[in-house]
N, C-alpha and C. Protein backbone atom coordinates (compact mmCIF):
# COMPACT_ATOMS: atom_id res chain seq x y z
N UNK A 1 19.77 18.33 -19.97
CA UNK A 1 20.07 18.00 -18.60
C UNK A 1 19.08 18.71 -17.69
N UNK A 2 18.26 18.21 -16.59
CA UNK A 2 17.97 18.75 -15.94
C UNK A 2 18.16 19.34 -14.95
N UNK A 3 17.31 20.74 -14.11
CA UNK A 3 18.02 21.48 -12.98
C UNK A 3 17.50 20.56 -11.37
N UNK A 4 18.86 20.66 -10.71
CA UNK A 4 18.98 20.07 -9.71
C UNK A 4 18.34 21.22 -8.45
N UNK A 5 17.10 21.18 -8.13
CA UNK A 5 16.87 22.53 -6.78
C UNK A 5 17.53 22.57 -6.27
N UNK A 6 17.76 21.72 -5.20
CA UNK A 6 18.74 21.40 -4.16
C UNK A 6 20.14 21.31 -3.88
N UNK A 7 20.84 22.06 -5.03
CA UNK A 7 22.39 21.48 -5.05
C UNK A 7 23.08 21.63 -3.59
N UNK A 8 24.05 20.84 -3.46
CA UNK A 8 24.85 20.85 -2.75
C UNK A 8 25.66 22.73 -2.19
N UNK A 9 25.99 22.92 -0.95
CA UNK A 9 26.42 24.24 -0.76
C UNK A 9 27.65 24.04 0.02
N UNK A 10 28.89 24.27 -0.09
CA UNK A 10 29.88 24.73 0.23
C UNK A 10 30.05 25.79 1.76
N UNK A 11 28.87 26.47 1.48
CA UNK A 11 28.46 27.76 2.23
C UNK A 11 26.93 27.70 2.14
N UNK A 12 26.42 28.38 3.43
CA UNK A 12 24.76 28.97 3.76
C UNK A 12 24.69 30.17 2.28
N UNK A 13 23.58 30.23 1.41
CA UNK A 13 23.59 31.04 0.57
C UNK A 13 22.81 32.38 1.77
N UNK A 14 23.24 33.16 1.18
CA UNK A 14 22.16 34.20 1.93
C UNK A 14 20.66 34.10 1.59
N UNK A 15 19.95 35.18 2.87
CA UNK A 15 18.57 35.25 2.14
C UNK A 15 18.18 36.04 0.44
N UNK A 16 18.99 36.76 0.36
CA UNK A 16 18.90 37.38 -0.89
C UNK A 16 19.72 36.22 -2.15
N UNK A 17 20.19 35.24 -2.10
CA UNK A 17 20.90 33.96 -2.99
C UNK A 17 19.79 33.43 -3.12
N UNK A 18 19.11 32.64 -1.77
CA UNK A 18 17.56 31.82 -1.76
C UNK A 18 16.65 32.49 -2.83
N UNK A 19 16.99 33.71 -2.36
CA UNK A 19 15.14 34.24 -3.44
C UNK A 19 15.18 34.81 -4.59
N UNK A 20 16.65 34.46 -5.29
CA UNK A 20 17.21 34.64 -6.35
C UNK A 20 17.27 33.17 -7.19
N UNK A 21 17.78 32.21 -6.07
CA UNK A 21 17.33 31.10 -6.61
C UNK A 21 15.97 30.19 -6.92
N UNK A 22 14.76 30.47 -5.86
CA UNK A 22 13.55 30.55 -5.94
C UNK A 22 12.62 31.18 -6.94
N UNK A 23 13.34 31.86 -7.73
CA UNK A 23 12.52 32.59 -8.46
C UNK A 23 12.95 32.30 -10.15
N UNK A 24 14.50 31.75 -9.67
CA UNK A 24 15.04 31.08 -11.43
C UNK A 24 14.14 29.92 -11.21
N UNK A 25 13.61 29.23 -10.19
CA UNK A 25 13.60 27.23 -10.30
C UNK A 25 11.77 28.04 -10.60
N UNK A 26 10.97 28.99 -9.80
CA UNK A 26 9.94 29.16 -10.87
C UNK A 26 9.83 29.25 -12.05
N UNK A 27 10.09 29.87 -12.44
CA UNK A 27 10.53 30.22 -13.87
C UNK A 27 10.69 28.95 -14.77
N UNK A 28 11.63 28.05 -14.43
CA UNK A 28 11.78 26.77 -15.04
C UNK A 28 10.60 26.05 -14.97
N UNK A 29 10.16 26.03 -13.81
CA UNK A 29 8.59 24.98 -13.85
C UNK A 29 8.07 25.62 -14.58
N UNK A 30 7.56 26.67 -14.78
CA UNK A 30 6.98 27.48 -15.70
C UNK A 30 6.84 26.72 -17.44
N UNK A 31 8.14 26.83 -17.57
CA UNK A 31 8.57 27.01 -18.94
C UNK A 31 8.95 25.42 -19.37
N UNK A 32 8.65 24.44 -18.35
CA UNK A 32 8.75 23.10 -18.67
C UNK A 32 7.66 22.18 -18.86
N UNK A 33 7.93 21.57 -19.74
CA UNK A 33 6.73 20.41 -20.06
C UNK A 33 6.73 19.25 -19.21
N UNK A 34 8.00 19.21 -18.73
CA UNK A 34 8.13 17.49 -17.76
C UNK A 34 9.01 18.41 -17.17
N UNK A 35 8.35 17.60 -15.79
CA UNK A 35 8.94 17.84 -14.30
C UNK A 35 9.22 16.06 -14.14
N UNK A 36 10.49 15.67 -13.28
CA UNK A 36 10.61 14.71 -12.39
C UNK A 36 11.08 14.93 -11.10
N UNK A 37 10.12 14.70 -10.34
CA UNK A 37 10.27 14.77 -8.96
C UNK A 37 11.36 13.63 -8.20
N UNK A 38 12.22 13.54 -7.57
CA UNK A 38 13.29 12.39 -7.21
C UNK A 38 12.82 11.92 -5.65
N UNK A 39 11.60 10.83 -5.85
CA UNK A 39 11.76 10.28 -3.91
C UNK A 39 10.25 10.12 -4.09
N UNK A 40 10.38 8.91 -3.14
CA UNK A 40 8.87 8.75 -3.07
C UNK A 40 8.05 9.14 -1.83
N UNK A 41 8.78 9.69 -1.29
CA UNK A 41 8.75 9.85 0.65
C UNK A 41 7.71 11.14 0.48
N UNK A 42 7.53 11.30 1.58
CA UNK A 42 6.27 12.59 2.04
C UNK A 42 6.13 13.94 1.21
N UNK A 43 7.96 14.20 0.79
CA UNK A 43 8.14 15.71 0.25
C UNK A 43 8.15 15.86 -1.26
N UNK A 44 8.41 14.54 -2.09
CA UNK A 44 8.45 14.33 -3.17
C UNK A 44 7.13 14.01 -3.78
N UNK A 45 6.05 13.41 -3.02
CA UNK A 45 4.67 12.75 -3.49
C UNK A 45 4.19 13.97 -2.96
N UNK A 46 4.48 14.99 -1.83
CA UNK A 46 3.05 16.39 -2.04
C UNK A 46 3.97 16.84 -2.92
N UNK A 47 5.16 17.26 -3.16
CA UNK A 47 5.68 18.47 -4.43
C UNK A 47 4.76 18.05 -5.80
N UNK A 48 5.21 16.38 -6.50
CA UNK A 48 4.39 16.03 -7.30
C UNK A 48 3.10 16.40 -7.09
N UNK A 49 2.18 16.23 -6.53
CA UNK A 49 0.70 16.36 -6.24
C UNK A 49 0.67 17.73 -6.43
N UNK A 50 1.41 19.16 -5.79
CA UNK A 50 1.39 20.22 -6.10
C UNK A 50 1.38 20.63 -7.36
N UNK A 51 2.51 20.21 -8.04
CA UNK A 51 2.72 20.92 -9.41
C UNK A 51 2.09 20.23 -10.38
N UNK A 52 1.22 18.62 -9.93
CA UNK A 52 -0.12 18.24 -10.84
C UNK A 52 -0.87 19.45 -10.60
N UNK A 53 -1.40 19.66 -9.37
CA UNK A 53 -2.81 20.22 -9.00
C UNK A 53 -2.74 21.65 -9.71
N UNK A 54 -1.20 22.36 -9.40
CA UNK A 54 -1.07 23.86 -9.98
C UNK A 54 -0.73 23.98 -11.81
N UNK A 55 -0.63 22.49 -12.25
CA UNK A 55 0.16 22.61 -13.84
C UNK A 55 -0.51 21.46 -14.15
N UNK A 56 -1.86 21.44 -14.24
CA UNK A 56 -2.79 20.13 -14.92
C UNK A 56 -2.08 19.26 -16.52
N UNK A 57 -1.26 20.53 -17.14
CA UNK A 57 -0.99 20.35 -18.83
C UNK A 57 0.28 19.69 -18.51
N UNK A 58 1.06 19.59 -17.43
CA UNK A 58 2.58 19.31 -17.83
C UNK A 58 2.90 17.79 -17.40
N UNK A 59 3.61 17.10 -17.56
CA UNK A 59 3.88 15.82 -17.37
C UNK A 59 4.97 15.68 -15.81
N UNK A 60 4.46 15.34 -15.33
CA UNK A 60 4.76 14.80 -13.82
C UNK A 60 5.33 13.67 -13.53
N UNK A 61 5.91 13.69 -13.14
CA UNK A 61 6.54 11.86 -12.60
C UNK A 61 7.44 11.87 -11.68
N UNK A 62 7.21 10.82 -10.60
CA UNK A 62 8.22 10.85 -9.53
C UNK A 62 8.74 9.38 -10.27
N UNK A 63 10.31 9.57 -9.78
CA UNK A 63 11.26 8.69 -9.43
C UNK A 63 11.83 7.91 -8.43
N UNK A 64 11.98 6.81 -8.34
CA UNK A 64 12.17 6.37 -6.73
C UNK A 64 13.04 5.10 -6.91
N UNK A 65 13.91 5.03 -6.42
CA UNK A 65 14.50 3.65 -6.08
C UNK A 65 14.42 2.45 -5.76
N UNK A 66 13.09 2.21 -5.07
CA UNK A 66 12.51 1.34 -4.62
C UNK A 66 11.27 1.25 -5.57
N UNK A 67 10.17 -0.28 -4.61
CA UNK A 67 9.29 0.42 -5.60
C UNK A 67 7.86 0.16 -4.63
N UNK A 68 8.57 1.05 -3.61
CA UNK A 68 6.95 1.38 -2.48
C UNK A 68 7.01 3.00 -2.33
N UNK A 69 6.18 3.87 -2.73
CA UNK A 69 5.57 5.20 -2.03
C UNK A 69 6.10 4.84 -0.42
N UNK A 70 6.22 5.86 0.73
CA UNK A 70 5.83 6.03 1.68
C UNK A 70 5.94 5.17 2.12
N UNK A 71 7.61 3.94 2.06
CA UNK A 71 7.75 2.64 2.94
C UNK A 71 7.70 3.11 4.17
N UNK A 72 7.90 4.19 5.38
CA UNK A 72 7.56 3.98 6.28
C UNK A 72 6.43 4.18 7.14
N UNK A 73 5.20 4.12 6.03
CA UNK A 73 3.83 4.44 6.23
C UNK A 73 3.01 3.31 6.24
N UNK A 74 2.54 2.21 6.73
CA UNK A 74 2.33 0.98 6.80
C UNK A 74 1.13 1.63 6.15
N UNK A 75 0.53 0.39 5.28
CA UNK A 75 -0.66 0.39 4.49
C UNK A 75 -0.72 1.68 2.93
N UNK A 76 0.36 2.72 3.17
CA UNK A 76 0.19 4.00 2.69
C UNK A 76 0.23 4.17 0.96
N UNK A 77 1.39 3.06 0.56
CA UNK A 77 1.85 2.81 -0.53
C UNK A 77 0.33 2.90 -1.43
N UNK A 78 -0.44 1.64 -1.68
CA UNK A 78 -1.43 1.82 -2.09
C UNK A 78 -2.49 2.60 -2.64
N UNK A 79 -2.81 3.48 -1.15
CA UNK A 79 -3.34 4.77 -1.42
C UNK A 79 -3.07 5.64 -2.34
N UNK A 80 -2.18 5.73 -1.99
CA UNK A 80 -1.64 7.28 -2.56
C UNK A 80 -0.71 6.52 -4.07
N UNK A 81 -0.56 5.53 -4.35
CA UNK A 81 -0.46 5.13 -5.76
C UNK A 81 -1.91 5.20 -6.31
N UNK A 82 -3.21 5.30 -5.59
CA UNK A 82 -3.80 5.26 -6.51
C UNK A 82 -4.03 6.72 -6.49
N UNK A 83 -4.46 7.87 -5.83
CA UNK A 83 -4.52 8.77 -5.89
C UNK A 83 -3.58 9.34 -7.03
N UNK A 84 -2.36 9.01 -7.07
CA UNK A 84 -1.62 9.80 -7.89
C UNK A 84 -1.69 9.37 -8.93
N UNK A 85 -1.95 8.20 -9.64
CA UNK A 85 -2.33 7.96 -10.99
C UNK A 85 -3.53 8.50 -11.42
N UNK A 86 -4.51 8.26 -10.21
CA UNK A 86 -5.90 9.16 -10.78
C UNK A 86 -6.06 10.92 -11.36
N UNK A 87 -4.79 11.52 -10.55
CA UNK A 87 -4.49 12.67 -10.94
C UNK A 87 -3.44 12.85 -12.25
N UNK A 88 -3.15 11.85 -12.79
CA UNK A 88 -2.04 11.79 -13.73
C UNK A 88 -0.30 12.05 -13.31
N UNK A 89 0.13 11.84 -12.23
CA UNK A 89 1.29 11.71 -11.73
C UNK A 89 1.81 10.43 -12.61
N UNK A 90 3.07 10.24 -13.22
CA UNK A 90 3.79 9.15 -13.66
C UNK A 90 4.66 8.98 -12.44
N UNK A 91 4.67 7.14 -12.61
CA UNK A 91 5.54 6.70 -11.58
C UNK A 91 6.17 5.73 -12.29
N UNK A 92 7.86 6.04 -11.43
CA UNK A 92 8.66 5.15 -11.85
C UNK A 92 9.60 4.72 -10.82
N UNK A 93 9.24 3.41 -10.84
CA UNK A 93 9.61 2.67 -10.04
C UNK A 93 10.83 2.03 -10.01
N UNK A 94 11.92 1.57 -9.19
CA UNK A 94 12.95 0.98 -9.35
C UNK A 94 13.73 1.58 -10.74
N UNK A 95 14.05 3.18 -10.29
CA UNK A 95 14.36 4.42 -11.18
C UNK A 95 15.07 5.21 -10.25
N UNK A 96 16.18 5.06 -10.00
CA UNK A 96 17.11 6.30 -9.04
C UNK A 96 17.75 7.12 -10.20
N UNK A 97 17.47 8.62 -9.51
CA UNK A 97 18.39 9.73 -10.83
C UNK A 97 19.37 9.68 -10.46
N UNK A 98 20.17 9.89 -12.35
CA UNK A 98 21.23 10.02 -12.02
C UNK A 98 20.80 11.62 -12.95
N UNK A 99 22.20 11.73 -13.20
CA UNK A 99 22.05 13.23 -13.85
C UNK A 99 22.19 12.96 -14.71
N UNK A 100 21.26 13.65 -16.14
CA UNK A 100 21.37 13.77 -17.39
C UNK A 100 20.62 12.97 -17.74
């Protein structure tokens, strides 16, 4: 099963929870061979692009529901599909996570 960053909070964690949790979800990128990134929008295509550019060896892939990059970026889709295949990003298209 994979780890969810973002879970849901009940409560604001403190600053000392954050950088306790920041430092387990390093650790995991670390120690993982495949990352899937969930979204094709602005924060999901630089995270992917990041942890290509910082983890050349590990397998990358965003997930997305749809099957446009950056639908509210007129022309944008394109681009940056090709950019990210040229860097070895996997894409999967008409692919919403579920868990597990």
């Amino acid at each position: 099963m994979g780890t969810i960053w973002r879970p849901a909070y009940d409560t604001n964690p403190t600053q000392e929870e954050r950088k306790t949790e920041w430092s387990e979800m390093q650790a995991k990128v670390r120690e993982s061979n495949d990352i899937m990134v969930v979204g094709g929008g602005p924060a999901g295509i630089e995270s992917a692009g990041y942890l290509k550019e910082k983890y050349p060896g590990k397998n990358i892939g965003i997930c997305l529901r749809g099957k446009t990059l950056l639908k509210d970026v007129l022309g944008a889709h394109e681009i940056t599909e090709g950019i990210l295949k040229q860097i070895g990003v996997e894409l999967h298209y008409n692919t919403p996570f579920t868990e597990g």
